[in-house]
C-alpha atoms as a PDB file:
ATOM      1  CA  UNK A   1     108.076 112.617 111.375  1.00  0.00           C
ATOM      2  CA  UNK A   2     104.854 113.820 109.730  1.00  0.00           C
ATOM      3  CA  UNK A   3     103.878 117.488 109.757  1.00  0.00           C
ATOM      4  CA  UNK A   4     103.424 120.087 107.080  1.00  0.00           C
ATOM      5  CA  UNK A   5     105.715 120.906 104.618  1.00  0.00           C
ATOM      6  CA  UNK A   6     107.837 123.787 106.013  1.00  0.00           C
ATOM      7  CA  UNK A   7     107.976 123.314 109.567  1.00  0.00           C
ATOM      8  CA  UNK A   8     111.259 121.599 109.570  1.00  0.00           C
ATOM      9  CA  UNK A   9     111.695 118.120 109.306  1.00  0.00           C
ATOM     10  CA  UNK A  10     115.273 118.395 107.641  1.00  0.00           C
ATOM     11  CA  UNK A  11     116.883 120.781 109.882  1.00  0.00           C
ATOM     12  CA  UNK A  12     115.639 118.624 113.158  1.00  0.00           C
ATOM     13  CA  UNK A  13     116.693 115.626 111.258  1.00  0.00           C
ATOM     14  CA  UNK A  14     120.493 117.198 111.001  1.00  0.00           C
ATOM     15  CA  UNK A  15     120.301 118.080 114.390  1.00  0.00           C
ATOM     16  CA  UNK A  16     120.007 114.391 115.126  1.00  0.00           C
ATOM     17  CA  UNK A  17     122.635 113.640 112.781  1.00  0.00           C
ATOM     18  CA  UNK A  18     125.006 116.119 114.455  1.00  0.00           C
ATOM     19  CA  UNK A  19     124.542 115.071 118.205  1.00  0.00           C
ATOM     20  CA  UNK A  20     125.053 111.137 116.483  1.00  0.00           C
ATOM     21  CA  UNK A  21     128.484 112.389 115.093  1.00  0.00           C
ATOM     22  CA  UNK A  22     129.567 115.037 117.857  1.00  0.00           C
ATOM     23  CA  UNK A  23     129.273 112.881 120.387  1.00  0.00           C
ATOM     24  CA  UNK A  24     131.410 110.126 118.764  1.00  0.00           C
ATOM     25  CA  UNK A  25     128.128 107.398 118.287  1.00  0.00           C
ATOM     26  CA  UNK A  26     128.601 107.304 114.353  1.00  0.00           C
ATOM     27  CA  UNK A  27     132.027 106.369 114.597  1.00  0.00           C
ATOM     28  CA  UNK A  28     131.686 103.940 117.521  1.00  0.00           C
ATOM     29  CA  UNK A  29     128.592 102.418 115.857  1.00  0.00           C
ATOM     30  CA  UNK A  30     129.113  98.928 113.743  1.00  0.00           C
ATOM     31  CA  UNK A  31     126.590  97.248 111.309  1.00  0.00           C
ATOM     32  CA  UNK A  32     126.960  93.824 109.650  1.00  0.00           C
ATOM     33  CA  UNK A  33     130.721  94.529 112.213  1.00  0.00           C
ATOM     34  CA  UNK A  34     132.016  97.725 110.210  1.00  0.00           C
ATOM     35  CA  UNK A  35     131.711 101.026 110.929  1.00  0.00           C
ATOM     36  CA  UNK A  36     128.393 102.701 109.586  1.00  0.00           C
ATOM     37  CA  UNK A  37     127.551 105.844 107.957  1.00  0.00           C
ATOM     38  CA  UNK A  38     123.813 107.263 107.115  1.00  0.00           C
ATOM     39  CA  UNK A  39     121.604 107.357 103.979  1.00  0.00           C
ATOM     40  CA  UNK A  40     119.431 109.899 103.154  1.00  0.00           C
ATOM     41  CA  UNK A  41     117.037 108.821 100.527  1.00  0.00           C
ATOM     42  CA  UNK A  42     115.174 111.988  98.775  1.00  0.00           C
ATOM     43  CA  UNK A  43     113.582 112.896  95.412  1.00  0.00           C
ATOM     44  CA  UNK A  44     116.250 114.204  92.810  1.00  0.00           C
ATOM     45  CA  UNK A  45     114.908 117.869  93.204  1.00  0.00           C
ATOM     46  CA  UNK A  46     115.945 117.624  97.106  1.00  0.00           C
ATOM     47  CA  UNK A  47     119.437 115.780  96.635  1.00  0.00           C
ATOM     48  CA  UNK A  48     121.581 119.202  96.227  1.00  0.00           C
ATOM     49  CA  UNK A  49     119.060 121.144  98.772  1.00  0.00           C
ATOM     50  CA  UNK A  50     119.961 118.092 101.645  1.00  0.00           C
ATOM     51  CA  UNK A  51     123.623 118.218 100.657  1.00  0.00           C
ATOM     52  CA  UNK A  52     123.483 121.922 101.172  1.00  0.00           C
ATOM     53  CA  UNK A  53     121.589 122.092 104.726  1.00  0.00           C
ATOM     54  CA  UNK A  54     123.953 119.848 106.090  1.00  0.00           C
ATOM     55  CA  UNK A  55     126.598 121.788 105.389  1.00  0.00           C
ATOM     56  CA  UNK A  56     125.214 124.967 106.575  1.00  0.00           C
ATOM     57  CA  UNK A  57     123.877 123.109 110.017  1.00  0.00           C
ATOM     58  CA  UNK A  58     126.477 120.926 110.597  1.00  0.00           C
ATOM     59  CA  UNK A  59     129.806 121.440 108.540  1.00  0.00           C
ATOM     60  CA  UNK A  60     131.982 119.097 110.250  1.00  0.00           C
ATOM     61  CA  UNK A  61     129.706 115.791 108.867  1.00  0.00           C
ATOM     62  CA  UNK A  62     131.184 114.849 105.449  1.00  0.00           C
ATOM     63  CA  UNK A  63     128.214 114.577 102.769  1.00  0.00           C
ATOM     64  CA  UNK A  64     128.411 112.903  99.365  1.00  0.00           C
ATOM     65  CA  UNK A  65     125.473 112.722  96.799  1.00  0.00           C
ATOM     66  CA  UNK A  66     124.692 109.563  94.796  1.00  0.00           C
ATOM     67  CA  UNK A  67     122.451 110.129  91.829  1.00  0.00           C
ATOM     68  CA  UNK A  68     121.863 107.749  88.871  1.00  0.00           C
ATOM     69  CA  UNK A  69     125.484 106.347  88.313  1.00  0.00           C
ATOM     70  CA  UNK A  70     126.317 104.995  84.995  1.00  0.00           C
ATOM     71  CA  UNK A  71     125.593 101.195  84.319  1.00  0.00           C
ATOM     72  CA  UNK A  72     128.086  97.903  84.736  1.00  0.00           C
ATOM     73  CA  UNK A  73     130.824  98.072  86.893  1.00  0.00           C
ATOM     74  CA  UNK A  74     130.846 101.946  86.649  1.00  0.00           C
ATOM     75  CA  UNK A  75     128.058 102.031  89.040  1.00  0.00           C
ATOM     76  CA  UNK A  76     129.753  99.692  91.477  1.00  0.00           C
ATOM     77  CA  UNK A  77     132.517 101.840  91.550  1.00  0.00           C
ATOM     78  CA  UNK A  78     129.905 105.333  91.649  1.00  0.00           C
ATOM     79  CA  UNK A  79     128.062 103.582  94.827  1.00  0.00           C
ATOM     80  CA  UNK A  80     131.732 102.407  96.574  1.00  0.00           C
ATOM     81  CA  UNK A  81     132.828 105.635  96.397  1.00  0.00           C
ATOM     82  CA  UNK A  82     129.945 107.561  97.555  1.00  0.00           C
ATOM     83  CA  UNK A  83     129.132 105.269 100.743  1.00  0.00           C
ATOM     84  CA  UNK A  84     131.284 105.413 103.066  1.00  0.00           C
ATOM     85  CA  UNK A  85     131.650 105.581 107.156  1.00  0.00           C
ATOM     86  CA  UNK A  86     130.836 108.417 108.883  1.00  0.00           C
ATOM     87  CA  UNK A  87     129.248 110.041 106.515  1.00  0.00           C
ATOM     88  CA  UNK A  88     126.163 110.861 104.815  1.00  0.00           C
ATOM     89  CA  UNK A  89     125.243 109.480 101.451  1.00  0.00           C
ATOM     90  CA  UNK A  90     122.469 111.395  99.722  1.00  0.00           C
ATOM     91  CA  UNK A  91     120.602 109.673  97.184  1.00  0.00           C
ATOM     92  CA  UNK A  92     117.379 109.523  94.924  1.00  0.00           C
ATOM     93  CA  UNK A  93     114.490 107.104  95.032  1.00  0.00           C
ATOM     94  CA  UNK A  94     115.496 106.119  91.513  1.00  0.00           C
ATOM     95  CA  UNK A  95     118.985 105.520  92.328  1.00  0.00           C
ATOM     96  CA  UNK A  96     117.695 103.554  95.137  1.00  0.00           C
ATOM     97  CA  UNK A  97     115.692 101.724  92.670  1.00  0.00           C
ATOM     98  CA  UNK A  98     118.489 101.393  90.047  1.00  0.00           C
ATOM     99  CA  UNK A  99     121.106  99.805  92.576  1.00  0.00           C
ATOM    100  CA  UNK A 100     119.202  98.761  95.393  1.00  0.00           C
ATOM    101  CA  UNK A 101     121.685  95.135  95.858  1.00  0.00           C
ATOM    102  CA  UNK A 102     124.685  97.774  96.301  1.00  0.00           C
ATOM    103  CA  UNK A 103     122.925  99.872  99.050  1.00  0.00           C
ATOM    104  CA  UNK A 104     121.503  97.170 101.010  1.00  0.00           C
ATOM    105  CA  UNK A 105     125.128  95.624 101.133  1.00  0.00           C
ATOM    106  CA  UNK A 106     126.806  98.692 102.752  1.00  0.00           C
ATOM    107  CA  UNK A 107     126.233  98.743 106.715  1.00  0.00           C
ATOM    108  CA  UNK A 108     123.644 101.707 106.820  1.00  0.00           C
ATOM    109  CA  UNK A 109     123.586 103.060 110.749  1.00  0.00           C
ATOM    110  CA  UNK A 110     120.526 105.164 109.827  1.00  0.00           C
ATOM    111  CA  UNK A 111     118.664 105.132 106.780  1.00  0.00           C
ATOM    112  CA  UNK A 112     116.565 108.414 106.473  1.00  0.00           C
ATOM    113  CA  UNK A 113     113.762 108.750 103.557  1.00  0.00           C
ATOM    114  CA  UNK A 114     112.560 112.010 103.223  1.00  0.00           C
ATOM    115  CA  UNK A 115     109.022 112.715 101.140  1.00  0.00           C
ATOM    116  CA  UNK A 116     108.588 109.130 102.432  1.00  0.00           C
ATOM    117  CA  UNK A 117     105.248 109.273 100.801  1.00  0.00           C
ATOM    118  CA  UNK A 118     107.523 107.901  98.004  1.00  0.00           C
ATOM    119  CA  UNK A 119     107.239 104.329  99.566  1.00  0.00           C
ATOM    120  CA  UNK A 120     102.964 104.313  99.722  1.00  0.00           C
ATOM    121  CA  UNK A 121     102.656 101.654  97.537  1.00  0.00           C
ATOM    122  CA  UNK A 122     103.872  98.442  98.909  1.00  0.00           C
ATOM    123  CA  UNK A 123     104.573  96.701  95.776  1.00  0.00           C
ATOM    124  CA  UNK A 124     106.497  99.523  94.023  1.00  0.00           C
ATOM    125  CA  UNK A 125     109.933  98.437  92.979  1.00  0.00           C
ATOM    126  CA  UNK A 126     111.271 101.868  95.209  1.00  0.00           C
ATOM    127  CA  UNK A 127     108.879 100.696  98.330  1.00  0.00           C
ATOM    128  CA  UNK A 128     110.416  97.105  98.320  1.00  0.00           C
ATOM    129  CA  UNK A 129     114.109  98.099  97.726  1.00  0.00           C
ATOM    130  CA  UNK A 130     114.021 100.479 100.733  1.00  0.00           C
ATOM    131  CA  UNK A 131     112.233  98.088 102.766  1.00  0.00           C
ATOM    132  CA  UNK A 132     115.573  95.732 101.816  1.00  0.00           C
ATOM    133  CA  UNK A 133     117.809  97.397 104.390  1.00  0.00           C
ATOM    134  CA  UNK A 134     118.493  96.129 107.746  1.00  0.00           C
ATOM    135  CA  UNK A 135     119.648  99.315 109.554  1.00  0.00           C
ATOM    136  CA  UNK A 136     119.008  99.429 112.775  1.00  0.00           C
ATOM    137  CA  UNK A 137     117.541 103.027 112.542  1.00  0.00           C
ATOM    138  CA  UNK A 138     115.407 103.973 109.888  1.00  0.00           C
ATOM    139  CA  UNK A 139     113.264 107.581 109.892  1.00  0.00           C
ATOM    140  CA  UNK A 140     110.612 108.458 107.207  1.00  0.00           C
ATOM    141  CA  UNK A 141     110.101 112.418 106.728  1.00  0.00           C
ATOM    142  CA  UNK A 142     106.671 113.004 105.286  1.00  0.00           C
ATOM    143  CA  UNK A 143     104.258 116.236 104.599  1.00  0.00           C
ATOM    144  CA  UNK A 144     101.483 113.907 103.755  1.00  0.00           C
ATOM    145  CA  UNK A 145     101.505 110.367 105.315  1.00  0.00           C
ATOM    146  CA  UNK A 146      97.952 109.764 104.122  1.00  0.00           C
ATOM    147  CA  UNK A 147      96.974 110.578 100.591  1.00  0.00           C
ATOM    148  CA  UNK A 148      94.749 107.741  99.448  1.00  0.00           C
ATOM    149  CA  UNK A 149      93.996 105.773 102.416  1.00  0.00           C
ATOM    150  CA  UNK A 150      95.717 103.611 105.547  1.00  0.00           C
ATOM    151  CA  UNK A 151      97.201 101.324 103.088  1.00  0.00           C
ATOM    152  CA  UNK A 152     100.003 104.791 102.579  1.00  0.00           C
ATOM    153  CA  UNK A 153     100.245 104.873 106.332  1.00  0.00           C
ATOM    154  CA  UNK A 154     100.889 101.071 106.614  1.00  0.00           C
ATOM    155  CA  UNK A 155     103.541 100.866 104.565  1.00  0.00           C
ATOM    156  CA  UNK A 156     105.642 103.974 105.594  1.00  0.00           C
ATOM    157  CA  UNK A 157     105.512 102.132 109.556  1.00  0.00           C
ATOM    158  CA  UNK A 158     106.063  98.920 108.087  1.00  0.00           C
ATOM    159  CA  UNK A 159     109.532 100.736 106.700  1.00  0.00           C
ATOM    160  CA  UNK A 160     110.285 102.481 109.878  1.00  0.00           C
ATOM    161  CA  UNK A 161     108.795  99.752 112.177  1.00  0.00           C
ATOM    162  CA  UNK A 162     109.044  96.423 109.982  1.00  0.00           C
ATOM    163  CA  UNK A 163     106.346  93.813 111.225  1.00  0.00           C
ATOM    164  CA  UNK A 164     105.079  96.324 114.055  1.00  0.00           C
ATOM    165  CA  UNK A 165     101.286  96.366 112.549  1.00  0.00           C
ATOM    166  CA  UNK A 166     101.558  92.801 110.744  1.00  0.00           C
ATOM    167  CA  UNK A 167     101.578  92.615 107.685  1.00  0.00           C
ATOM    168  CA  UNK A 168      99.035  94.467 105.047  1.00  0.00           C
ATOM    169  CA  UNK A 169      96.639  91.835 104.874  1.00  0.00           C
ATOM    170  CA  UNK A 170      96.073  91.365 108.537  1.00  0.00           C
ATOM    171  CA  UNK A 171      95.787  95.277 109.141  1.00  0.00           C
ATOM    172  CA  UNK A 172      93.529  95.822 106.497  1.00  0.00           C
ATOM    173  CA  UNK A 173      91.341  93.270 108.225  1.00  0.00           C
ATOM    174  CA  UNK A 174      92.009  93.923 111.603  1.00  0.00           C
ATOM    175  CA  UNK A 175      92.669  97.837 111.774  1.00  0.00           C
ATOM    176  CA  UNK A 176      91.687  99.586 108.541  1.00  0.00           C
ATOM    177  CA  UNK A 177      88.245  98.122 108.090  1.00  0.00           C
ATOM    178  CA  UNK A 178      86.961  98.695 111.522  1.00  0.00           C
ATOM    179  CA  UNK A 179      88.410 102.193 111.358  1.00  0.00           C
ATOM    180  CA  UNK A 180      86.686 102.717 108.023  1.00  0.00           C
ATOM    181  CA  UNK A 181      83.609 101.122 109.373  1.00  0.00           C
ATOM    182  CA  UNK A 182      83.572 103.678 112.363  1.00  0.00           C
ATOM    183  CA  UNK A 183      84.080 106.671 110.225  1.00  0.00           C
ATOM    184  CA  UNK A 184      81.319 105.680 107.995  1.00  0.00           C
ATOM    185  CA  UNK A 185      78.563 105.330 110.793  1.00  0.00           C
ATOM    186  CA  UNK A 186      76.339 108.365 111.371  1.00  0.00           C
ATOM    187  CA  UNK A 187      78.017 110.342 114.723  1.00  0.00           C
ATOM    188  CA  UNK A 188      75.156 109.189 117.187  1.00  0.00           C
ATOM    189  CA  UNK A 189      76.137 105.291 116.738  1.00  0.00           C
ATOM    190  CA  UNK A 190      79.698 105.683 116.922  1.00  0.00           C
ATOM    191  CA  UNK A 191      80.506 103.462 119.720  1.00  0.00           C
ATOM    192  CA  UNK A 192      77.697 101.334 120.093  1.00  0.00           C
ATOM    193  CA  UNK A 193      77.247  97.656 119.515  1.00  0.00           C
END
C-alpha cells in the first residue's frame, strides 16, 4: 500500500490482520508445516505505536515487540520468545538486520514492512535480510515509494512480488530506461517513433 502518510495504512492493515485471526485462517495456516504467526517490520520510533494500535483495533490478537536483543545465545532466546504462532511479532529494521538467520527460520504467515521505503536500496544489509523470508504473504506500507528513482520502486515489488519485474538489471534496461526516455522527450513527440 502506497499513499500519504496519514491516511491509514496501519489501521487497514489490522483490519486484515483481524479478519485473518477471527475467522480462524492464522491458526489453520502452516508454513515450513507449523503453525504461523505475522511479522511486522517497522522503524524503532513505530514499534510501541504498532503494538499499541493493535491493541486498541483488535485486542483479542496477542502482540509482542522484538527490539535489539542482547548478543550470543541471549538473543536466541529474546527472538524464541518473541515469535510465536498466532501472533504478531513487532520488530525494527535493525533488529531485522541484527538477527536476520533467526527470523527467516520461524514460519512467518505474513510478513508486513511498514515505511517500506526502508528496503530502497537493494544491496543494503536490511533490504537483503527482508528479502530472506519465504512467507507466503508479504505487504510493504509506504508514504513514499519513489524518492530517488524506479530503482526504490523495484526493489519494494521485488520484496512483495519476488521475481515479478526480473531482476534489477533487466528492468533497468527493459522498463526504467524507456520510461525515463519518454519522460525526457518534449510532450509533442511522446509516442512517436
Amino acid at each position: 500500500m502506497a499513499d500519504d502518510p496519514g491516511l491509514g495504512k496501519t489501521v487497514q492493515t489490522i483490519a486484515f490482520l483481524a479478519a485473518l485471526h477471527h475467522s480462524g485462517h492464522l491458526k489453520a495456516t502452516k508454513v515450513k508445516g507449523a503453525q504461523s504467526g505475522v511479522l511486522v517490520v517497522c522503524p524503532a520510533t513505530l514499534a510501541i505505536q504498532w503494538k499499541k494500535e493493535i491493541n486498541l483495533w483488535y485486542p483479542p490478537l496477542p502482540v509482542k515487540v522484538l527490539h535489539q536483543p542482547e548478543g550470543g545465545s541471549g538473543r536466541e532466546e529474546a527472538v524464541k520468545n518473541a515469535c510465536a504462532p498466532q501472533q504478531v511479532t513487532v520488530t525494527t529494521y535493525e533488529t531485522l538486520r541484527l538477527v536476520a538467520d533467526a527470523l527467516v527460520e520461524v514460519p512467518w504467515s505474513v510478513v508486513i514492512l511498514d515505511e517500506g521505503q526502508k528496503i530502497r536500496n537493494p544491496n543494503s544489509l536490511v533490504t537483503l535480510a527482508a528479502k530472506r523470508f519465504t512467507t507466503p504473504h508479504r505487504i510493504v506500507l509506504s508514504g513514499s515509494p519513489v524518492q530517488s528513482g524506479l530503482t526504490d520502486l523495484w526493489s519494494l515489488l521485488d520484496f512483495a512480488r519476488p521475481g515479478r519485474l526480473g531482476t534489477l538489471p533487466v528492468f533497468l534496461e527493459e522498463i526504467a530506461r524507456p520510461i525515463e526516455t519518454v519522460g525526457s522527450l518534449p510532450a509533442d513527440q511522446v509516442g512517436k517513433p
